[in-house]
Protein backbone atom coordinates (compact mmCIF):
# COMPACT_ATOMS: atom_id res chain seq x y z
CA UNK A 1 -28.30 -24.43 18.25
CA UNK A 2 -24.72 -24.53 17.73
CA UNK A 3 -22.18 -22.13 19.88
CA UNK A 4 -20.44 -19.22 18.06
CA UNK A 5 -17.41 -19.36 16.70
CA UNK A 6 -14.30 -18.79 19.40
CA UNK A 7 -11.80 -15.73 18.84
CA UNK A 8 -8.45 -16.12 19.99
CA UNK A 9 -4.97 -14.60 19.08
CA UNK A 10 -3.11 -15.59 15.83
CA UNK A 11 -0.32 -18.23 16.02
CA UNK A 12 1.97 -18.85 13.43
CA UNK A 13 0.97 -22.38 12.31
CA UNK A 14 -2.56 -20.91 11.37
CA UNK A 15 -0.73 -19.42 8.98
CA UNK A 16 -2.00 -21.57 6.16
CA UNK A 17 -5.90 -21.58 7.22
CA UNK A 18 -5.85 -17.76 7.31
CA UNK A 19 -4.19 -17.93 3.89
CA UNK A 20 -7.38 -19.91 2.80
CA UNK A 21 -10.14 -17.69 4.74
CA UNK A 22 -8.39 -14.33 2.65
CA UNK A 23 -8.35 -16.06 -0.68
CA UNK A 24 -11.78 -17.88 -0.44
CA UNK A 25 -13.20 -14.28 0.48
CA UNK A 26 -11.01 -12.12 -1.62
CA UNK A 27 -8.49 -14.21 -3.14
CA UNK A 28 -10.30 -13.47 -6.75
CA UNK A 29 -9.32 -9.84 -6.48
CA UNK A 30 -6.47 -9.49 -4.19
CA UNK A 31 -4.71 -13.40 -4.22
CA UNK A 32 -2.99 -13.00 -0.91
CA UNK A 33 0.08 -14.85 -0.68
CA UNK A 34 2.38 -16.54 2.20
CA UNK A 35 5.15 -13.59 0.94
CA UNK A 36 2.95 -10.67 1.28
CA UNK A 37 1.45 -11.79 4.65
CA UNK A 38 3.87 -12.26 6.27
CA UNK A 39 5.93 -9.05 4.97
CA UNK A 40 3.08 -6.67 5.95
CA UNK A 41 1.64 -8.33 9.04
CA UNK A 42 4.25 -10.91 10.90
CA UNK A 43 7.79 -9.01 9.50
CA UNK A 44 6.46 -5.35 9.57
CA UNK A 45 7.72 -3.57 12.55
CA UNK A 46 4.20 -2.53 14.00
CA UNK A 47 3.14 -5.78 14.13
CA UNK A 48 1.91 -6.75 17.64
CA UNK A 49 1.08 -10.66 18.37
CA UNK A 50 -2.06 -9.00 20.81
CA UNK A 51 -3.39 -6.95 18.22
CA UNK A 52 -3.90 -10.61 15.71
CA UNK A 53 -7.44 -12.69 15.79
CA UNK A 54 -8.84 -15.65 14.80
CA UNK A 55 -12.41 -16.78 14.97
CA UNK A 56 -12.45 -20.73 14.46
CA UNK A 57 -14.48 -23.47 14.89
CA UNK A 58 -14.08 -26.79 16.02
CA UNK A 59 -12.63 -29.17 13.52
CA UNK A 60 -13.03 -29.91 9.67
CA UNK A 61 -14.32 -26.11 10.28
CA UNK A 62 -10.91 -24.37 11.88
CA UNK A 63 -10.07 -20.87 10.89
CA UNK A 64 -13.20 -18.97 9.68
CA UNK A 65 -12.31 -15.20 10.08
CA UNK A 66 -8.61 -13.00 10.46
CA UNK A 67 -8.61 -9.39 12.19
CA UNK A 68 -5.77 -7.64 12.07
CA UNK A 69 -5.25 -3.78 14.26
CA UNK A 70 -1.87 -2.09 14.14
CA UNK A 71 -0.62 1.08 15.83
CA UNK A 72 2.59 2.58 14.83
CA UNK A 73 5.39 1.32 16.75
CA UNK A 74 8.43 3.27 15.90
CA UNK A 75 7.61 7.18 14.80
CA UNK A 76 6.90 6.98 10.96
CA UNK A 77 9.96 9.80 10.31
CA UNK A 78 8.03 13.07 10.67
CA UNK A 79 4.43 12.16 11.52
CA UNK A 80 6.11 10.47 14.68
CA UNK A 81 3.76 7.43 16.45
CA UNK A 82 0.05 9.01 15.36
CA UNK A 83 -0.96 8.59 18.83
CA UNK A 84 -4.37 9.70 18.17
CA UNK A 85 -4.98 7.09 15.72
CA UNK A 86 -5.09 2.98 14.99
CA UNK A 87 -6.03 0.35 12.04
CA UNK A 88 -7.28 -1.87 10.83
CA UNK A 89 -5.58 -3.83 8.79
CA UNK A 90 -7.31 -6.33 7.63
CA UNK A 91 -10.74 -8.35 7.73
CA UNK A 92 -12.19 -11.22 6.19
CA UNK A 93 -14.63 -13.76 6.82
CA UNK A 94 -14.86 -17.00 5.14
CA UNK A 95 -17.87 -16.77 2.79
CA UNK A 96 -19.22 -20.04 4.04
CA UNK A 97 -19.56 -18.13 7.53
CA UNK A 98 -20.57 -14.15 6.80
CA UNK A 99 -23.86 -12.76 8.13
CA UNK A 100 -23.49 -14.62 11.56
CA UNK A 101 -21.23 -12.08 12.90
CA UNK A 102 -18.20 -13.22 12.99
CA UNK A 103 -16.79 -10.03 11.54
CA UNK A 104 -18.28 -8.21 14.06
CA UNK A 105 -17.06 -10.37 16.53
CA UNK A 106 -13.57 -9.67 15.15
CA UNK A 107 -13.96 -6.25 15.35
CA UNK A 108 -14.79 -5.57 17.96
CA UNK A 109 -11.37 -7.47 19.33
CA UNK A 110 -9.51 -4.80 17.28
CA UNK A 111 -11.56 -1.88 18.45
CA UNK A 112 -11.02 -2.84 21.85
CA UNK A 113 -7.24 -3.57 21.47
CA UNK A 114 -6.69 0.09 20.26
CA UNK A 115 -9.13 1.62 22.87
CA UNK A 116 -6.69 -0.14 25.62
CA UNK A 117 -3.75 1.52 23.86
CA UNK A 118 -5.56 5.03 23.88
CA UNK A 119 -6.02 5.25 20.11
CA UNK A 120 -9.26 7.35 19.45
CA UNK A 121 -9.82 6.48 16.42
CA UNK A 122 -10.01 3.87 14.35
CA UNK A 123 -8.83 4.19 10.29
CA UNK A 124 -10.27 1.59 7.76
CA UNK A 125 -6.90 0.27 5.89
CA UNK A 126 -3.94 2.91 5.16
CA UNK A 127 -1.75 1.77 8.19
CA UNK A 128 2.14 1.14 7.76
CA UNK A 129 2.88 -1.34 5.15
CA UNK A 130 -0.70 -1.74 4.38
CA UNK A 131 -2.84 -4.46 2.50
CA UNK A 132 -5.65 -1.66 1.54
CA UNK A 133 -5.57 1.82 1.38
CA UNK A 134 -9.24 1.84 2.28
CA UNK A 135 -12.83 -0.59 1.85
CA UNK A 136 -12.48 -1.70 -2.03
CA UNK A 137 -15.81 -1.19 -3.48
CA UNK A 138 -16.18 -4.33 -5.23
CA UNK A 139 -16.43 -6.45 -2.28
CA UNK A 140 -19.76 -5.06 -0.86
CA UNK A 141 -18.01 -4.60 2.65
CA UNK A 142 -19.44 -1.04 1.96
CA UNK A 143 -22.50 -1.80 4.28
CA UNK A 144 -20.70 -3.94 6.91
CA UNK A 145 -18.45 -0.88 8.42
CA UNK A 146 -21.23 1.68 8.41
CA UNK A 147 -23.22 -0.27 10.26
CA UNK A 148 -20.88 -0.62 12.84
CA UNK A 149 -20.36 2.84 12.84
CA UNK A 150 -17.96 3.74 10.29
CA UNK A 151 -18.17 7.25 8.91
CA UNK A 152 -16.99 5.86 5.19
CA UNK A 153 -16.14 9.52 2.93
CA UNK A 154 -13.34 9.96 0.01
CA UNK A 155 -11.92 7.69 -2.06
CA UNK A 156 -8.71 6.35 -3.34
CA UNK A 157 -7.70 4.23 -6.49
CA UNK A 158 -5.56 1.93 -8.10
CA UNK A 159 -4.41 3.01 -11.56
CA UNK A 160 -2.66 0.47 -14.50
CA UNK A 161 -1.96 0.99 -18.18
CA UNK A 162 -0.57 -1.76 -20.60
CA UNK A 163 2.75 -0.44 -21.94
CA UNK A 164 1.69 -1.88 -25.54
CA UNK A 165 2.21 0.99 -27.53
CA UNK A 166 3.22 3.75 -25.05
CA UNK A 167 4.92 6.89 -26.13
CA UNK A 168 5.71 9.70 -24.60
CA UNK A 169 3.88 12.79 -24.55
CA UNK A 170 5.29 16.06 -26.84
CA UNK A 171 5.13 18.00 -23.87
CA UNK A 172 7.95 15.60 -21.93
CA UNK A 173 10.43 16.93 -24.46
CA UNK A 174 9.23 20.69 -23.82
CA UNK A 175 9.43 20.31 -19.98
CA UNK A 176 12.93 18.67 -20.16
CA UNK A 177 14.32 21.21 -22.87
CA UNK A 178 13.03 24.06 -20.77
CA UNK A 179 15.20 22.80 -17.70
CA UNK A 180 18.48 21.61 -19.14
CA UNK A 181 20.16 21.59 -15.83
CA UNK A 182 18.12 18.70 -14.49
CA UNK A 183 18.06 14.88 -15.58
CA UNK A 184 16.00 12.42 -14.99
CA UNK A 185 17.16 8.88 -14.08
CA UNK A 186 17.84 6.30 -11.56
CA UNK A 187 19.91 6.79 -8.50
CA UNK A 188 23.45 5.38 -8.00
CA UNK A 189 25.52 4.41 -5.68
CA UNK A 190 26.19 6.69 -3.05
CA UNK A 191 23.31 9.17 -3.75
CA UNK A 192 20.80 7.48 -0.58
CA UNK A 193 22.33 10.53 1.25
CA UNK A 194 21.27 12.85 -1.01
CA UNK A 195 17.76 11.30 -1.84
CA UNK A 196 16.65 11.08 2.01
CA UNK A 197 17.95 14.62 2.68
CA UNK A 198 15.32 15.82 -0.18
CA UNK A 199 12.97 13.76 1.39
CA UNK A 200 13.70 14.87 4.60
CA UNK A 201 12.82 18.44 3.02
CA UNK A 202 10.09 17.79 0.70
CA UNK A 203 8.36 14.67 1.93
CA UNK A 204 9.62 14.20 5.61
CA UNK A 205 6.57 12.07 6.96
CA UNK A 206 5.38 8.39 5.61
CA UNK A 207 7.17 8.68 2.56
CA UNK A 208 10.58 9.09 3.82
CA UNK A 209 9.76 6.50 6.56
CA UNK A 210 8.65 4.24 3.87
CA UNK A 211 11.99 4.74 1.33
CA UNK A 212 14.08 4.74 4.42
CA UNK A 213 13.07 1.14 5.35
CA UNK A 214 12.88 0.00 1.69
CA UNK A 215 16.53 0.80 1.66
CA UNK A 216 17.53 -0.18 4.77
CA UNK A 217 16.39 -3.63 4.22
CA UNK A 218 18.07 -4.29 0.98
CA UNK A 219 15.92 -2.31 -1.54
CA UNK A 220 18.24 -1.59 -4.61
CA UNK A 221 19.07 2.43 -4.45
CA UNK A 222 18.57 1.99 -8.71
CA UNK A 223 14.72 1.24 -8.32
CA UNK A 224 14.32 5.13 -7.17
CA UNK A 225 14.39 6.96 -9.81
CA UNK A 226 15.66 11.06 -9.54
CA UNK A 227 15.28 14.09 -10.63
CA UNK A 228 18.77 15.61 -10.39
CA UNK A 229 19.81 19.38 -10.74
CA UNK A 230 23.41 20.11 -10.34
CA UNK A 231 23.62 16.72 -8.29
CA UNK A 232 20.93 17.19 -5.71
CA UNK A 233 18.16 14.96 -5.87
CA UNK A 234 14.92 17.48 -6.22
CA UNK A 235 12.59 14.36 -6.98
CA UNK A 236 11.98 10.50 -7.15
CA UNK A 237 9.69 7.81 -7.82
CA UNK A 238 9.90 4.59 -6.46
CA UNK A 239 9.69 1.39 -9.24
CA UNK A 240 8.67 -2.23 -8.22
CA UNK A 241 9.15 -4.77 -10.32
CA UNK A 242 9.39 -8.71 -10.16
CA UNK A 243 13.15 -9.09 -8.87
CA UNK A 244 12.24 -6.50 -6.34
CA UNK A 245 12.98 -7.75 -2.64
CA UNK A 246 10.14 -5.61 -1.07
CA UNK A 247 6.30 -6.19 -2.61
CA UNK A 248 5.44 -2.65 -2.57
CA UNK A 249 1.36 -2.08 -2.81
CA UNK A 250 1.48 -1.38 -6.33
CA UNK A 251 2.72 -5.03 -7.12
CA UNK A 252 1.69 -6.78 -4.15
CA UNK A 253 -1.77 -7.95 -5.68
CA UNK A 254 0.01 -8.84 -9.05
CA UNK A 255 1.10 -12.08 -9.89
CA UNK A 256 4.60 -11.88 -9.17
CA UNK A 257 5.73 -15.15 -10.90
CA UNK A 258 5.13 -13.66 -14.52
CA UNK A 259 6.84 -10.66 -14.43
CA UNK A 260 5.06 -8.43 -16.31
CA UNK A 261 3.45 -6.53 -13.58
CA UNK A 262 5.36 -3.65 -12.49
CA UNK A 263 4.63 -0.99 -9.77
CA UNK A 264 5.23 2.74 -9.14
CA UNK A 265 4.71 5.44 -6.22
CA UNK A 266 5.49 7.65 -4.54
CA UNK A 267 6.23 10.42 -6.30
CA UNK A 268 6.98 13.92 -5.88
CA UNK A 269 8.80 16.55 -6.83
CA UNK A 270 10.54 20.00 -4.84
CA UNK A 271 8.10 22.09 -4.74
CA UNK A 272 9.82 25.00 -6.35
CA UNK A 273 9.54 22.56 -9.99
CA UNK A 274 6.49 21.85 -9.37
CA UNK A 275 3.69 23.01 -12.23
CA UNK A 276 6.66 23.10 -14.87
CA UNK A 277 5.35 19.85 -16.42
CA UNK A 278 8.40 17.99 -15.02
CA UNK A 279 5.99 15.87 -12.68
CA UNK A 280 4.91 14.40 -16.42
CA UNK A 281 8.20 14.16 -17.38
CA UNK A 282 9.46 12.24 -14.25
CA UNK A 283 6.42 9.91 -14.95
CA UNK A 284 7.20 9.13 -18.53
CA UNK A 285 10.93 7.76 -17.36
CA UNK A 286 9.50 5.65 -14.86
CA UNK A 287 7.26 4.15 -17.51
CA UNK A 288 10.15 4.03 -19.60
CA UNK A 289 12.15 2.45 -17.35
CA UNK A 290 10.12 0.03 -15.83
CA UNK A 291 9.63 -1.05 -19.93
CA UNK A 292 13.25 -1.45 -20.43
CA UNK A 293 13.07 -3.77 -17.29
CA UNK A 294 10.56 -5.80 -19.16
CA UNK A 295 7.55 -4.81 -17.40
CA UNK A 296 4.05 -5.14 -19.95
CA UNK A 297 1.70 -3.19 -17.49
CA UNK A 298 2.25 -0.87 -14.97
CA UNK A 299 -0.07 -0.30 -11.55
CA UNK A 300 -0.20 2.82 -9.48
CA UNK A 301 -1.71 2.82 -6.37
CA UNK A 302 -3.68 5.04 -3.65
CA UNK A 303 -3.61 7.78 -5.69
CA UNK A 304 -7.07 10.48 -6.39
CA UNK A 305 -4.78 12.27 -9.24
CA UNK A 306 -6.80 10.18 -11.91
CA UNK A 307 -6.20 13.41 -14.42
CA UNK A 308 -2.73 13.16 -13.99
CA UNK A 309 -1.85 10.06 -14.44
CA UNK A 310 -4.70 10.23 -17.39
CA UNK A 311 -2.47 11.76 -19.14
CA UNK A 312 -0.50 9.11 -19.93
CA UNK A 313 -2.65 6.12 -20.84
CA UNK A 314 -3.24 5.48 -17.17
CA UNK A 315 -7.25 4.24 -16.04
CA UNK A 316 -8.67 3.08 -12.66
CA UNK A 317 -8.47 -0.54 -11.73
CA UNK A 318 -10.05 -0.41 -8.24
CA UNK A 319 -11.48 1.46 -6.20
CA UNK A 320 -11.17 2.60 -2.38
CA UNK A 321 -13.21 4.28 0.04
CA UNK A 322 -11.71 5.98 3.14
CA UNK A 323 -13.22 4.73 6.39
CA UNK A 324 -12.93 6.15 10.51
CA UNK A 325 -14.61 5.35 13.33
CA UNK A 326 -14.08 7.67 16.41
CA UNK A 327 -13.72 5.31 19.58
């Protein structure tokens, strides 16, 4: 009988057999490149060394399985450090190797790293500059986490629309008519001030975290675009697109070398202009925009507002569900 596969820590020149393991076991859905690894997991501020696995086997086997638990790090803006809470990032098994429980094996490595660290529970996905939102339904990992004693409830999608033929909705050009005072367009120079203080005010937990370190490491104040009233910003949404420095989760599953895949969200609006239809308006010139840009399809994602963003053209791509384990 042969011995079960070891599980030690992650080091950097496995980089290329975890690569493989992700793409042989998801790579058809979600093609995980060196970019986006090492962006979310190795660059991303919450990344700790101690909280990275490997399960391998002795050579031609190597690297047959990558675990991945995070706990915030730095407070996420509002929402602070989450101490009652930590993730999981990521999972996978090499298909060759599932159903001899080497992803169990895995996590329990994670569930153990954020017991140590007092986290009491542990999310599914959804952690600070996440791979997943949640379990994607496709894969059949579904079974897997409730029967390690996952309570697996609500779900999340991904959204795209082709831009072939868009136009914009009649009731864009009543919302904007009705509310002359505001305009709708990208940010400029010197408005970051102005944008975090509204999302300070409207939005001050993981989305001002999130814009805050998009910025701060380069991000291009134009790919926000705002909703403006007498020159304070009283909305945004946040564009990705293919010369973007930062693979946001709306584009990071796309393939970035052809350039026609474009991202957007967050979004959000003040809440006194909220229900005036200018949420669809502020949608359409993001669409617009990311069009002029030369973007051919658009993906939002980890959204459950599937009638809102129905209303222009938009469908679900994939599909989430929301996963917690109490520890």
């Amino acid at each position: 009988m042969s011995a079960g596969p070891a599980v030690a820590a992650y080091r950097q020149e496995m980089l290329p057999e975890v690569l493989d393991v992700w793409n042989a076991a998801l790579g058809d859905r979600f093609p995980l490149s060196r970019e986006l690894f090492v962006q979310n997991a190795i660059a991303d501020p919450h990344f700790d060394p101690q909280g990275c696995w490997v399960a391998h086997r002795p050579a031609p086997a190597g690297v047959i399985g990558i675990c991945l638990a995070k706990i915030a790090r730095e407070p996420l803006a509002a929402d602070g450090v989450l101490p009652d809470r930590g993730w999981i990032s990521l999972l996978a098994v090499h298909p060759a190797s599932q159903r001899r429980g080497v992803g169990r094996a895995l996590l329990r490595q994670a569930e153990g790293y954020l017991r140590a660290r007092g986290r009491r529970r542990a999310v599914l996905g959804g952690d600070p500059d996440h791979f997943l939102p949640g379990i994607p339904l496709a894969t059949g990992a579904l079974a897997f986490f409730a029967s390690c004693g996952y309570r697996l409830a609500g779900d999340a999608y991904d959204l795209r629309r082709s831009l072939a033929g868009y136009e914009t909705p009649a009731a864009v050009a009543a919302a904007t008519a009705a509310h002359p005072d505001v305009v709708i367009r990208p940010l400029g120079t010197g408005e970051a001030p102005r944008l975090l203080a509204f999302l300070d005010e409207a939005f001050p937990g993981r989305w001002r975290y999130t814009v805050g370190r998009f910025l701060d490491s380069g991000g291009s104040i134009g790919d926000i675009m705002g909703v403006v009233e007498r020159g304070g910003v009283v909305g945004f949404a946040h564009l990705f697109h293919s010369a973007s420095p930062w693979l946001g989760p709306s584009i990071a599953w796309a393939a970035r070398t052809t350039g026609r895949a474009g991202g957007l969200g967050p979004m959000g609006l003040a809440r006194a202009l909220r229900g005036r239809g200018l949420g669809l308006a502020l949608l359409d010139r993001a669409v617009r925009r990311l069009a002029d840009l030369g973007i051919e399809e658009v993906v939002v994602d980890w959204t459950d507002l599937l009638a809102f963003y129905g209303r222009l053209g938009f469908s679900p791509w994939r599909q989430y569900r929301h996963g917690e384990k109490s520890l």
